[in-house]
C-alpha atoms as a PDB file:
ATOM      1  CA  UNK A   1     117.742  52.225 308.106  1.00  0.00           C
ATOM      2  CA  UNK A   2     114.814  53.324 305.518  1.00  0.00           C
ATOM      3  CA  UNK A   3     112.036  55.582 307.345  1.00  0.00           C
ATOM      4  CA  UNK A   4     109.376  54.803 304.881  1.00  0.00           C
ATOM      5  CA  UNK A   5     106.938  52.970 303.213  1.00  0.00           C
ATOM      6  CA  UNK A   6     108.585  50.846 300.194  1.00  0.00           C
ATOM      7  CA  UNK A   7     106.110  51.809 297.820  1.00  0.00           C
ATOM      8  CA  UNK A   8     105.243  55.200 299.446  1.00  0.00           C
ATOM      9  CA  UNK A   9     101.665  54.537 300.224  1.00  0.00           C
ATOM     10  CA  UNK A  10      99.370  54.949 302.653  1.00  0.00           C
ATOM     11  CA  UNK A  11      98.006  51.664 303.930  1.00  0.00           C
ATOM     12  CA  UNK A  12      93.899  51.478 303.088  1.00  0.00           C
ATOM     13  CA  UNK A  13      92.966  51.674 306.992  1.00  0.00           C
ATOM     14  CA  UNK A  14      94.932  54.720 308.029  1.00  0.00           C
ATOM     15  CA  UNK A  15      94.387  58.278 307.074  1.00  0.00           C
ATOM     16  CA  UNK A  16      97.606  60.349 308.535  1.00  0.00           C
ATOM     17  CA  UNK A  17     101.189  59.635 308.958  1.00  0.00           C
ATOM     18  CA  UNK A  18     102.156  55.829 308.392  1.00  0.00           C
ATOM     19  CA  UNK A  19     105.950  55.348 308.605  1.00  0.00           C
ATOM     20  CA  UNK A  20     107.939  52.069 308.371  1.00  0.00           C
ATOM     21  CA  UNK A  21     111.467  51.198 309.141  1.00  0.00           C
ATOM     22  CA  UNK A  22     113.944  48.457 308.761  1.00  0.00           C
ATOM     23  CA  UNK A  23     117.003  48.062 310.764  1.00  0.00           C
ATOM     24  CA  UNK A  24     120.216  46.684 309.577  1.00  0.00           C
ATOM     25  CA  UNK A  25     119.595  43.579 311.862  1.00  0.00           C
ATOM     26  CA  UNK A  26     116.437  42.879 310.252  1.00  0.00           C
ATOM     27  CA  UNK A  27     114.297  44.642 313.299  1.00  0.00           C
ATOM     28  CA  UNK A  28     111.652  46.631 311.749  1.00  0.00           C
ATOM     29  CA  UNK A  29     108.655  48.884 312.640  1.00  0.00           C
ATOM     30  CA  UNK A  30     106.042  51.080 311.913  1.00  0.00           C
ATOM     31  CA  UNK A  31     105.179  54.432 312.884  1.00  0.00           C
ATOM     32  CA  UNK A  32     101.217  55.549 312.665  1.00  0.00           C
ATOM     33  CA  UNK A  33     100.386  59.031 313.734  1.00  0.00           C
ATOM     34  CA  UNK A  34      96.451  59.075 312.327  1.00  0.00           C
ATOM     35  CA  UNK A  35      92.837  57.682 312.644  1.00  0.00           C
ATOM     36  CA  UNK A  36      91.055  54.970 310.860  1.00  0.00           C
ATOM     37  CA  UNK A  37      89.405  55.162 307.470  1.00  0.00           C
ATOM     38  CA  UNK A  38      86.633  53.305 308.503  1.00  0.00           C
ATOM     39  CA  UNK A  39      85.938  50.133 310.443  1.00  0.00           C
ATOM     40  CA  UNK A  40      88.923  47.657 310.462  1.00  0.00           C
ATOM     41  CA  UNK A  41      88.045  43.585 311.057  1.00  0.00           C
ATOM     42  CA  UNK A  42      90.794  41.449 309.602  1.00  0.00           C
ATOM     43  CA  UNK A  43      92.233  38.385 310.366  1.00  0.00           C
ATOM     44  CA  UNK A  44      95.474  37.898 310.476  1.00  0.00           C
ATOM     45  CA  UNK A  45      98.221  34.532 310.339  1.00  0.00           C
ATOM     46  CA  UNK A  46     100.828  34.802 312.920  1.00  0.00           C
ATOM     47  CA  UNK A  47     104.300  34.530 311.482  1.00  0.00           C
ATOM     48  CA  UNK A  48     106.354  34.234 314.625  1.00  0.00           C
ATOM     49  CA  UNK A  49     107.523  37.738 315.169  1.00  0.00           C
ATOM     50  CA  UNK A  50     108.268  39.166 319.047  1.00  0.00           C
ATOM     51  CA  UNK A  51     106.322  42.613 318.837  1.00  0.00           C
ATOM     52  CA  UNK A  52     106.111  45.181 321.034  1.00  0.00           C
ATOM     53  CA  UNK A  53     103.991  48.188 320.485  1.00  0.00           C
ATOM     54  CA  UNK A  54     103.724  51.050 322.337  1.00  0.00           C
ATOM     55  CA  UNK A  55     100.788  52.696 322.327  1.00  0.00           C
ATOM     56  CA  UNK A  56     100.271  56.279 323.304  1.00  0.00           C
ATOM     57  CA  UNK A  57      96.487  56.580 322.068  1.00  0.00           C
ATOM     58  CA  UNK A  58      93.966  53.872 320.745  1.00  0.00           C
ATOM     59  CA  UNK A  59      91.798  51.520 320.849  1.00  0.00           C
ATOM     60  CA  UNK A  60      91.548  47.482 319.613  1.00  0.00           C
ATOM     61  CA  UNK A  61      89.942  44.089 320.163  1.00  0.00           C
ATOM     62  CA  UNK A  62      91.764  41.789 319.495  1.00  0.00           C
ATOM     63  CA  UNK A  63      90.507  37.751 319.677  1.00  0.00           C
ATOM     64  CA  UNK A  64      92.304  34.410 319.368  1.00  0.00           C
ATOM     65  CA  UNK A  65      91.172  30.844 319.422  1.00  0.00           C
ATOM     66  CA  UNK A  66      91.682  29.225 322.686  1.00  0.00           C
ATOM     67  CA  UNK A  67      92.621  32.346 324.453  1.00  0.00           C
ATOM     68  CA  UNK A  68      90.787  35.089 326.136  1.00  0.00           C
ATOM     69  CA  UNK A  69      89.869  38.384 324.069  1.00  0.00           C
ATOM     70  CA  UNK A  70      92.073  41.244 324.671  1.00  0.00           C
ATOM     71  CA  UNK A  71      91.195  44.951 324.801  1.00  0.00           C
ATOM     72  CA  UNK A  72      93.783  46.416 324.697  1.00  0.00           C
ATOM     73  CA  UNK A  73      92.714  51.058 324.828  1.00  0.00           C
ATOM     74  CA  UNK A  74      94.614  54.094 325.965  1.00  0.00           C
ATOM     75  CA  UNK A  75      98.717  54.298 326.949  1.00  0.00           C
ATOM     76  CA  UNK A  76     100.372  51.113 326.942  1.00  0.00           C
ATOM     77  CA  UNK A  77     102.983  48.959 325.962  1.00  0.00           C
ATOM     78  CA  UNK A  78     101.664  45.304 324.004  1.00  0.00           C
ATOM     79  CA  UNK A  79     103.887  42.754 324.061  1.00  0.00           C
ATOM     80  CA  UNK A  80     102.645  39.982 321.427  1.00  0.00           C
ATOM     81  CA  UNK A  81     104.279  36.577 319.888  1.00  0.00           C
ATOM     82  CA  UNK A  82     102.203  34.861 317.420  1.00  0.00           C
ATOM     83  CA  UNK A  83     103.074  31.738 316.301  1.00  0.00           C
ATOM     84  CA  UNK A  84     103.295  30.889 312.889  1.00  0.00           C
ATOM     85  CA  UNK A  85      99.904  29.042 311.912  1.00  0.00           C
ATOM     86  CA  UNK A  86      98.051  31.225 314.503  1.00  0.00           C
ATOM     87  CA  UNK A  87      95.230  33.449 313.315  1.00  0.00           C
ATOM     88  CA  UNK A  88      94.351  36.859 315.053  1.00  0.00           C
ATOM     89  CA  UNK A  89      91.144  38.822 314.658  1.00  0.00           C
ATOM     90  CA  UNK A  90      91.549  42.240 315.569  1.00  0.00           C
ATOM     91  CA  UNK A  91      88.739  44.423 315.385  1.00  0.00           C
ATOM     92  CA  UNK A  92      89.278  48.599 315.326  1.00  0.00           C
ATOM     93  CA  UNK A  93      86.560  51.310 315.257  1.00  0.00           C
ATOM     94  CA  UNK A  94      85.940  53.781 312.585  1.00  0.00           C
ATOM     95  CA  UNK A  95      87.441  56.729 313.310  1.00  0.00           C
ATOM     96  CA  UNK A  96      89.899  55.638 316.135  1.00  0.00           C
ATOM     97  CA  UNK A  97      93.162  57.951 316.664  1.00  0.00           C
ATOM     98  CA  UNK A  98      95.924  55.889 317.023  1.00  0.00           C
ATOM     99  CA  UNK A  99      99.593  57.049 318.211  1.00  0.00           C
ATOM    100  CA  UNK A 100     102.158  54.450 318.391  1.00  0.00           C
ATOM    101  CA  UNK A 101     105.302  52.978 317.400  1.00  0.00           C
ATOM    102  CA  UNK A 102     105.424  48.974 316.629  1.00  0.00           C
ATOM    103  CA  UNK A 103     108.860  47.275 316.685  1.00  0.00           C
ATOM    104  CA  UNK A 104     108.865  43.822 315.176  1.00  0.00           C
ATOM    105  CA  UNK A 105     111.645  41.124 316.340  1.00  0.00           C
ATOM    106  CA  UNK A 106     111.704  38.460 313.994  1.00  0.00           C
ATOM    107  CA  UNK A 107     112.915  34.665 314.813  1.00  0.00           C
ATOM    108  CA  UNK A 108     116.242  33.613 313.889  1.00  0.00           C
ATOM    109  CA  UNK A 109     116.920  30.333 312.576  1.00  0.00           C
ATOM    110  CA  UNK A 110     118.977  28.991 315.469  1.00  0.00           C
ATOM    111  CA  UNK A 111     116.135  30.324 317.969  1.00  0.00           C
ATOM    112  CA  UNK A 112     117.494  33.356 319.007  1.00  0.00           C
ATOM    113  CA  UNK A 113     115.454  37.033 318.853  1.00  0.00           C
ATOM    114  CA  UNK A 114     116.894  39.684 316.265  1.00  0.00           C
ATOM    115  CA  UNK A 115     118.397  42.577 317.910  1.00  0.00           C
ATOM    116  CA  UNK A 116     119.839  40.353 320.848  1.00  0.00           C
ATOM    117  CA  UNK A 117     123.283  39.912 321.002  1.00  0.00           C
ATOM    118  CA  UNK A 118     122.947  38.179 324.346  1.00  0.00           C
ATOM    119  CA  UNK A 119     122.604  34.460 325.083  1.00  0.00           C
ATOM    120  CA  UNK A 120     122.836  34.344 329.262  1.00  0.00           C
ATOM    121  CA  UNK A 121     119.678  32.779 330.580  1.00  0.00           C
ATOM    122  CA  UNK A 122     117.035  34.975 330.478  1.00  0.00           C
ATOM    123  CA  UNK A 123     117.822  34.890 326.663  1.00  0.00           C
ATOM    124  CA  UNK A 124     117.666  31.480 326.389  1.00  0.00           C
ATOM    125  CA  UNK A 125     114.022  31.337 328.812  1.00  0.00           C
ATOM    126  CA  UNK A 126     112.901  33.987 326.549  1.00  0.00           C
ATOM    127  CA  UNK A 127     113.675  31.884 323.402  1.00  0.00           C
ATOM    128  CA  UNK A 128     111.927  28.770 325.004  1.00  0.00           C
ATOM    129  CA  UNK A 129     109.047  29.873 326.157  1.00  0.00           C
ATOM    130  CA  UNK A 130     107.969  31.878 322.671  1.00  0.00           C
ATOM    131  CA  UNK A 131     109.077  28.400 320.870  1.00  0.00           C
ATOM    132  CA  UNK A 132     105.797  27.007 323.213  1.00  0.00           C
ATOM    133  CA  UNK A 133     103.203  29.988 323.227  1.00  0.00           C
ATOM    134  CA  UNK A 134     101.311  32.274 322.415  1.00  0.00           C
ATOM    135  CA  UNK A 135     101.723  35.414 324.061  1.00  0.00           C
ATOM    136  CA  UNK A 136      99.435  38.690 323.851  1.00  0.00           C
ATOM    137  CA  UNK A 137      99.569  40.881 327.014  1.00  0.00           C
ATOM    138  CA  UNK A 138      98.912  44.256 328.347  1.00  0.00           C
ATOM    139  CA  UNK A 139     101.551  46.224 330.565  1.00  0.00           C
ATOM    140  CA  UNK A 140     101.518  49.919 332.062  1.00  0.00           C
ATOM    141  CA  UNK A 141     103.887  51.823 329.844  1.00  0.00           C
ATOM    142  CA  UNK A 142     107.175  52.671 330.971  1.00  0.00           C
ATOM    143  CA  UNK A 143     107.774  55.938 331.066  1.00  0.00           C
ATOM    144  CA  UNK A 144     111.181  55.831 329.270  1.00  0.00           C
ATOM    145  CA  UNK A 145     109.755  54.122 326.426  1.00  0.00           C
ATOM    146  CA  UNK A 146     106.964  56.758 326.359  1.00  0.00           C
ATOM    147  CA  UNK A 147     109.038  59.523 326.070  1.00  0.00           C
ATOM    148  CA  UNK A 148     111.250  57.911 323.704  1.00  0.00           C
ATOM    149  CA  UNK A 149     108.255  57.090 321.511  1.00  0.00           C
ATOM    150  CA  UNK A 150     106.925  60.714 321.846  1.00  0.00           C
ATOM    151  CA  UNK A 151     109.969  62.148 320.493  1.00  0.00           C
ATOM    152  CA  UNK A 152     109.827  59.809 317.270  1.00  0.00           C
ATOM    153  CA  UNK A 153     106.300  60.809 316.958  1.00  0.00           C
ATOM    154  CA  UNK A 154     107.016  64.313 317.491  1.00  0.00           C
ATOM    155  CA  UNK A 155     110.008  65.024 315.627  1.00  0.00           C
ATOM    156  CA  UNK A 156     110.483  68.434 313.817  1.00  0.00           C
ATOM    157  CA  UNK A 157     113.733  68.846 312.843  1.00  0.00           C
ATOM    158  CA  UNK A 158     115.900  69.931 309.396  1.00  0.00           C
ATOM    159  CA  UNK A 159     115.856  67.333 307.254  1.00  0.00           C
ATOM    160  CA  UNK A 160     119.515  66.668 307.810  1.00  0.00           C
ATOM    161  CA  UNK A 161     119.018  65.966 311.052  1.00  0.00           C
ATOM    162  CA  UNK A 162     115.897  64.146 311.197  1.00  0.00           C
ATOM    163  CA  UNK A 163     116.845  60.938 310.137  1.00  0.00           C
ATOM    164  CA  UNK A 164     119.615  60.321 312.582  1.00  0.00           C
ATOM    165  CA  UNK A 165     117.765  61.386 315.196  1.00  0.00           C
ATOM    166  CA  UNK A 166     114.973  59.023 314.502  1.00  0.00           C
ATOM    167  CA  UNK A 167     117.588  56.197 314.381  1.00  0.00           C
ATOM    168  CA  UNK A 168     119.202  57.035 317.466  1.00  0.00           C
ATOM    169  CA  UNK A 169     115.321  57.004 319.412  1.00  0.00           C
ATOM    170  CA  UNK A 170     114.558  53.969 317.682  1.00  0.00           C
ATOM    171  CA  UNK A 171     117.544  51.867 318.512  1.00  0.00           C
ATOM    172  CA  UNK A 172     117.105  53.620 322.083  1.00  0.00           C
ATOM    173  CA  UNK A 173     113.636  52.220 322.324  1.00  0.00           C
ATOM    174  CA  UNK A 174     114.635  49.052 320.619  1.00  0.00           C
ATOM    175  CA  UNK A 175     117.474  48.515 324.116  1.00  0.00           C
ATOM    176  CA  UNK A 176     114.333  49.774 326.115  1.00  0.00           C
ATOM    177  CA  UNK A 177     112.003  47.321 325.148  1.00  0.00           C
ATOM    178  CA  UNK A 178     114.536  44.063 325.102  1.00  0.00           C
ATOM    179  CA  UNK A 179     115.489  44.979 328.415  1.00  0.00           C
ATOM    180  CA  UNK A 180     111.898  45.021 329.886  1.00  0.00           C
ATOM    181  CA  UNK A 181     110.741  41.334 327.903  1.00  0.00           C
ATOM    182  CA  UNK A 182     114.028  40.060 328.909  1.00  0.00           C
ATOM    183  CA  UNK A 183     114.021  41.093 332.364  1.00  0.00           C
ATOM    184  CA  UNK A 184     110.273  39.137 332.823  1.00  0.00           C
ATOM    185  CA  UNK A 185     112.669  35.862 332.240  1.00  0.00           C
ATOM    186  CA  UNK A 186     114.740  36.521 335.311  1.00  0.00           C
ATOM    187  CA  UNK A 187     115.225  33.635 337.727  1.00  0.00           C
ATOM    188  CA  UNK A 188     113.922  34.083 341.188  1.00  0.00           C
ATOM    189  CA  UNK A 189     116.896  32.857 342.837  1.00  0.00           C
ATOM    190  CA  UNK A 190     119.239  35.666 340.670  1.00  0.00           C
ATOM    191  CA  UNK A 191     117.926  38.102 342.552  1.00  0.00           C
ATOM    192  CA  UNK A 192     121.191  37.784 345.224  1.00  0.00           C
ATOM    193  CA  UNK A 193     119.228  37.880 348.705  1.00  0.00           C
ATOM    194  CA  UNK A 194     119.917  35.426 351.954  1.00  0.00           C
ATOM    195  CA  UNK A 195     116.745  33.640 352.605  1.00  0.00           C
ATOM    196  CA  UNK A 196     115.922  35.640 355.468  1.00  0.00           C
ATOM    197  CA  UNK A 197     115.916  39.220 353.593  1.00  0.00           C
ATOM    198  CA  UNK A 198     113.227  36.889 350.775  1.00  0.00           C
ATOM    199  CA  UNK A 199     110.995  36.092 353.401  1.00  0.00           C
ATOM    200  CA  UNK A 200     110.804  39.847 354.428  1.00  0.00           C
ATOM    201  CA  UNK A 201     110.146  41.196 350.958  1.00  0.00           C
ATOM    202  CA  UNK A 202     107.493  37.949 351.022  1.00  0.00           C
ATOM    203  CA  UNK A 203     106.001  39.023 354.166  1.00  0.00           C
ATOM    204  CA  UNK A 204     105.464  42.637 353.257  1.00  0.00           C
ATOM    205  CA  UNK A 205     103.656  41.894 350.271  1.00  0.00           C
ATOM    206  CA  UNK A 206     101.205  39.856 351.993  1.00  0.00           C
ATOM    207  CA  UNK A 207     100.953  42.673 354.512  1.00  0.00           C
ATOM    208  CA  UNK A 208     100.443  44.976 351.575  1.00  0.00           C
ATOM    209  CA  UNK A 209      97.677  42.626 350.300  1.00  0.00           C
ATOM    210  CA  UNK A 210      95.927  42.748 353.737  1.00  0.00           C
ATOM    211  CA  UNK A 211      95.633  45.996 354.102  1.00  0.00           C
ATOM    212  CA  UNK A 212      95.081  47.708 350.314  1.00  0.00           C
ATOM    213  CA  UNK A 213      91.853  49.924 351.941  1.00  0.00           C
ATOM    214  CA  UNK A 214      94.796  51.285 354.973  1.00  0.00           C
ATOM    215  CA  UNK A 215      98.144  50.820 353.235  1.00  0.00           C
ATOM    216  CA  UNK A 216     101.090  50.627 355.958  1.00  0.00           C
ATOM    217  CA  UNK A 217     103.928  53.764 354.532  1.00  0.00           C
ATOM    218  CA  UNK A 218     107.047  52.027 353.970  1.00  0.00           C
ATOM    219  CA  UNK A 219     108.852  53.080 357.472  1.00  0.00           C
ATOM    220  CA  UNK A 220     105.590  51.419 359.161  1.00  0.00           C
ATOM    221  CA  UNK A 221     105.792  48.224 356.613  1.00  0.00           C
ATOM    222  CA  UNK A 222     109.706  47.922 357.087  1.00  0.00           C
ATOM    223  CA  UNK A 223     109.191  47.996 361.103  1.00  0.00           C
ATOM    224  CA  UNK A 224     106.627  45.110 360.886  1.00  0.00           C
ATOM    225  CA  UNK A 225     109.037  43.303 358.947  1.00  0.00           C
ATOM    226  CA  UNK A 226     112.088  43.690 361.192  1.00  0.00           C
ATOM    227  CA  UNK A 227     114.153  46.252 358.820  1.00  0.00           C
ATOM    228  CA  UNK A 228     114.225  49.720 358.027  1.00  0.00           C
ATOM    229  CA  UNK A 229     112.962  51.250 355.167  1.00  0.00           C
ATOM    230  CA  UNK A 230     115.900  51.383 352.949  1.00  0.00           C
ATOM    231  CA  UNK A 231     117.117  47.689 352.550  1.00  0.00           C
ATOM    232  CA  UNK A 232     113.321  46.846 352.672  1.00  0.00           C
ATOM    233  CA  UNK A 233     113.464  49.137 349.062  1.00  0.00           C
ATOM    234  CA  UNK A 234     115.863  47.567 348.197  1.00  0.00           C
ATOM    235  CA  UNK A 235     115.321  43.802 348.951  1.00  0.00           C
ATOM    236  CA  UNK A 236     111.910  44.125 347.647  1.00  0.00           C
ATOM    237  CA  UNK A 237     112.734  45.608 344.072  1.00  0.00           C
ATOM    238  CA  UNK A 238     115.700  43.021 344.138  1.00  0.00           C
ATOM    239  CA  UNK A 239     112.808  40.233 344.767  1.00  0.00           C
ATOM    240  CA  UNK A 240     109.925  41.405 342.682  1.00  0.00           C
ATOM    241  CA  UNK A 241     111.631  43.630 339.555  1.00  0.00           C
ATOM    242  CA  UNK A 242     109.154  46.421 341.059  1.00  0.00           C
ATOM    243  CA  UNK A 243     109.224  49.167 343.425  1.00  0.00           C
ATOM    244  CA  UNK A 244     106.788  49.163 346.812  1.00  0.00           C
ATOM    245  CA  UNK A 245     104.512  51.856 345.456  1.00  0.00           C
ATOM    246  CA  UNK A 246     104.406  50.085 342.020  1.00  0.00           C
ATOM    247  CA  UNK A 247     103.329  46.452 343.654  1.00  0.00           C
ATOM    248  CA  UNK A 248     100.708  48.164 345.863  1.00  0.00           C
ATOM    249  CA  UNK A 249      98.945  49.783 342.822  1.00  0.00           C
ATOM    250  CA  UNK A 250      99.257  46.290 341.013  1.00  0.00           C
ATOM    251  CA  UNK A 251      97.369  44.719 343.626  1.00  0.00           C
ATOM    252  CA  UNK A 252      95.236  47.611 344.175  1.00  0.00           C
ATOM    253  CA  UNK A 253      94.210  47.304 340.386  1.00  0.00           C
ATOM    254  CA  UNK A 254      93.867  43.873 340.169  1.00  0.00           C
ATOM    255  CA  UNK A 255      91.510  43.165 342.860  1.00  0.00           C
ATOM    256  CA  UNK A 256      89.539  46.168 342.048  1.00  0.00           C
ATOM    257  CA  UNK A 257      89.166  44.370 338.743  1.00  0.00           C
ATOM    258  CA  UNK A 258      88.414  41.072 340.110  1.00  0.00           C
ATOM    259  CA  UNK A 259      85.533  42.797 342.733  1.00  0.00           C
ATOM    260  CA  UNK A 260      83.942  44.404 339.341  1.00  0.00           C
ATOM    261  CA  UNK A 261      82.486  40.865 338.251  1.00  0.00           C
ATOM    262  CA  UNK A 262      80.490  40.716 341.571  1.00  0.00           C
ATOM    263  CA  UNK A 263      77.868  43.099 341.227  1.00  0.00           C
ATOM    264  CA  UNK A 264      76.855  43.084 345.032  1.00  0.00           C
ATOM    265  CA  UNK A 265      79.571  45.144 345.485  1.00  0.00           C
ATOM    266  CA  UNK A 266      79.083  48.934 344.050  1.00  0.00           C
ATOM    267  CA  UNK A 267      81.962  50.631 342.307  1.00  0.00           C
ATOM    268  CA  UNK A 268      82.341  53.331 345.356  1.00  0.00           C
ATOM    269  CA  UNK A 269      82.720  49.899 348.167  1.00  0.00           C
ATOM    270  CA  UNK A 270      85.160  48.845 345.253  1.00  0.00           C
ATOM    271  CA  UNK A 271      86.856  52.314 345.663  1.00  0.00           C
ATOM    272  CA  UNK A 272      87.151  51.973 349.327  1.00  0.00           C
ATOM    273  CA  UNK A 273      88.336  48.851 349.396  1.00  0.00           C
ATOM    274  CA  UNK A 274      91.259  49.643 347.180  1.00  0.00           C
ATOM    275  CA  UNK A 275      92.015  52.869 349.561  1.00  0.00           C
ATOM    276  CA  UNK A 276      90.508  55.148 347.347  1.00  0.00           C
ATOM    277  CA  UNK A 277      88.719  58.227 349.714  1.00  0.00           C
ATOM    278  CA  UNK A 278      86.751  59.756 346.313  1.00  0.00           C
ATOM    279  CA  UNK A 279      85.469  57.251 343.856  1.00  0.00           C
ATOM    280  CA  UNK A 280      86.513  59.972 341.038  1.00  0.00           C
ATOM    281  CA  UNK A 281      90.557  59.152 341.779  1.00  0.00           C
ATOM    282  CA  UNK A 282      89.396  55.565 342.086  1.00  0.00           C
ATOM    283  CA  UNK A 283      87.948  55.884 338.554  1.00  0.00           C
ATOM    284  CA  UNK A 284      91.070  57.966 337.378  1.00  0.00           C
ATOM    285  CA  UNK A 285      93.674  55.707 338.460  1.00  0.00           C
ATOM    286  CA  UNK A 286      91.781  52.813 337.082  1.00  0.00           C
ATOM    287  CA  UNK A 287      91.096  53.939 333.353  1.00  0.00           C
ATOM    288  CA  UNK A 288      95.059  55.447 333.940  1.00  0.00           C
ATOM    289  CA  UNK A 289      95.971  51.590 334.543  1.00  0.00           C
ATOM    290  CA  UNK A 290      93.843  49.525 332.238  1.00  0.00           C
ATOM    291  CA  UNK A 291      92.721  52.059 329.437  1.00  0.00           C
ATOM    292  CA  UNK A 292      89.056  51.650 330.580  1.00  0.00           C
ATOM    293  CA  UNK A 293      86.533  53.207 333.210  1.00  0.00           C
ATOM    294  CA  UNK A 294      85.427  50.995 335.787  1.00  0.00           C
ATOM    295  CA  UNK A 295      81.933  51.328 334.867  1.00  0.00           C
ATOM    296  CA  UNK A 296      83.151  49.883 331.103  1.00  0.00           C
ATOM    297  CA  UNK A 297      84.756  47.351 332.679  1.00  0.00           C
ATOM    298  CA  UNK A 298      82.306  46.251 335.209  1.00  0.00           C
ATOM    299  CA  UNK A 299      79.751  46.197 332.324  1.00  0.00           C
ATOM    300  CA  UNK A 300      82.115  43.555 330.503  1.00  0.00           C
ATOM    301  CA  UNK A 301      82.518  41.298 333.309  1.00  0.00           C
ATOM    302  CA  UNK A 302      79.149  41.314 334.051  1.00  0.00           C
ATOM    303  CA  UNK A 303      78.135  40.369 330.826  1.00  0.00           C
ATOM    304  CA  UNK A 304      80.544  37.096 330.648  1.00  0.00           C
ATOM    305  CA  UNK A 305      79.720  36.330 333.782  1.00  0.00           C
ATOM    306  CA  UNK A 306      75.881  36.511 332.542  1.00  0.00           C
ATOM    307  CA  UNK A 307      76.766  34.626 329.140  1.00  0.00           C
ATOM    308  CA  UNK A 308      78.584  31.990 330.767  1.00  0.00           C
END
């Protein structure tokens, strides 16, 4: 697996460390540990890769026809298929520090994804729906694939050792990564749960929805559902692929980011609504989630809403 640039240079746009790599089964990627030269705008033809890039700093608008634009700013992991034929704007400030590490899965002729031995179902969902769509989307990072990208960023070893342990961290986050895109494919009715134990992880979440200004804790939530807190863990990451705390913040953020386009309501009602007691951990947890302040954001929304 080369660790390099073919030619050895430096790209025009990047001033700092600019690494790429090419696995044996024809996954590749790129390292960047730098900032911008100067302003990028390109446009770019899709050429029907699966990427995934994780993103531990930096900042990008990016803009498709017949699809929303995308900001995509701060620690998080990009999932992106672009179809051959389709063309991509992206658009990155002067200046803008940028650490990250991109993996690139290309198509194989008889469908599948490089790098996936695997053809159970999810495979096969995952194969059919990137033969039908675009797809550019913005997830919280997982914090294994964060650390495993911080060590390939960080590395300081001997040169003899170096380059394996690169390797190993990159076909680590290479598992890491398949797993989580493969994992979004997942049938509901794999999850292994009678119909009664569904309707209980169904019913808290709508409780959880209710109440996101006085969240229940999960003893209280498990009691109103007729369980106890344990199996209701368990049934409900079974159901929904996420833990209780993790699907509360979701809809926490979510609706926060919905309220932000109606600008009767203030940021601090926003805050409260979302059971935030101090509009600064309101703010935190939001830019933590999204990559963007509140304020930033409600100042977008408002402005579509006002172009529209």
């Amino acid at each position: 697996m080369a660790l390099a640039e073919p030619d050895g240079r430096i790209p025009h746009y990047v001033n700092g460390r600019f690494e790429s790599f090419l696995r044996e089964d024809d996954v590749s990627g790129v390292v960047i540990d730098g900032r911008s030269r100067g302003k990028i705008d390109e446009h770019l033809v899709g050429d029907d890769r699966l990427t995934f890039k994780v993103q531990l700093t930096g900042a990008g608008e990016y803009r498709f026809d017949d699809a929303p634009t995308s900001e995509i700013a701060g620690e998080c992991l990009v999932i992106a298929h672009q179809p051959s034929g389709v063309v991509k704007r992206q658009i990155i400030g002067q200046d803008t520090e940028e650490r990250s590490v991109t993996l690139f899965f290309p198509r194989l002729g008889n469908g599948r994804i490089a790098g996936l031995e695997d053809s159970g179902q999810e495979v096969r969902a995952a194969s059919e729906f990137l033969d039908q769509r675009l797809l550019f989307r913005r997830y919280a990072l997982p914090r294994a694939a964060a650390l495993c990208a911080s060590d390939i960023l960080d590395a300081r070893r001997s040169p003899w050792t170096q380059e394996r342990f690169k390797r190993a961290r990159i076909d680590e986050l290479t598992c890491l990564l398949l797993d989580f895109f493969i994992s979004q494919f997942k049938r509901p009715d794999d999850h292994g749960l009678t119909e009664r134990e569904v309707r209980r992880a169904q019913q808290a979440r709508a409780i959880m929805a209710e109440r996101l200004d006085q969240p229940l804790g999960i003893a209280e939530l498990a009691r109103a559902v007729g369980t106890n807190r344990t199996r209701l863990n368990t049934i409900f990451r079974a159901f929904y692929g996420e833990t209780i705390g993790q699907a509360l913040q979701r809809e926490r953020m979510e609706s926060a980011r919905s309220w932000l386009g109606e600008e009767d309501m203030s940021i601090s009602e926003i805050a409260e609504r979302c059971g935030y007691g101090h509009l600064s951990n309101f703010s935190l947890a939001y830019k933590a989630y999204f990559g963007i302040s509140p304020s930033v954001a409600r100042d977008a929304a408002i402005q579509i809403v006002r172009s529209a």
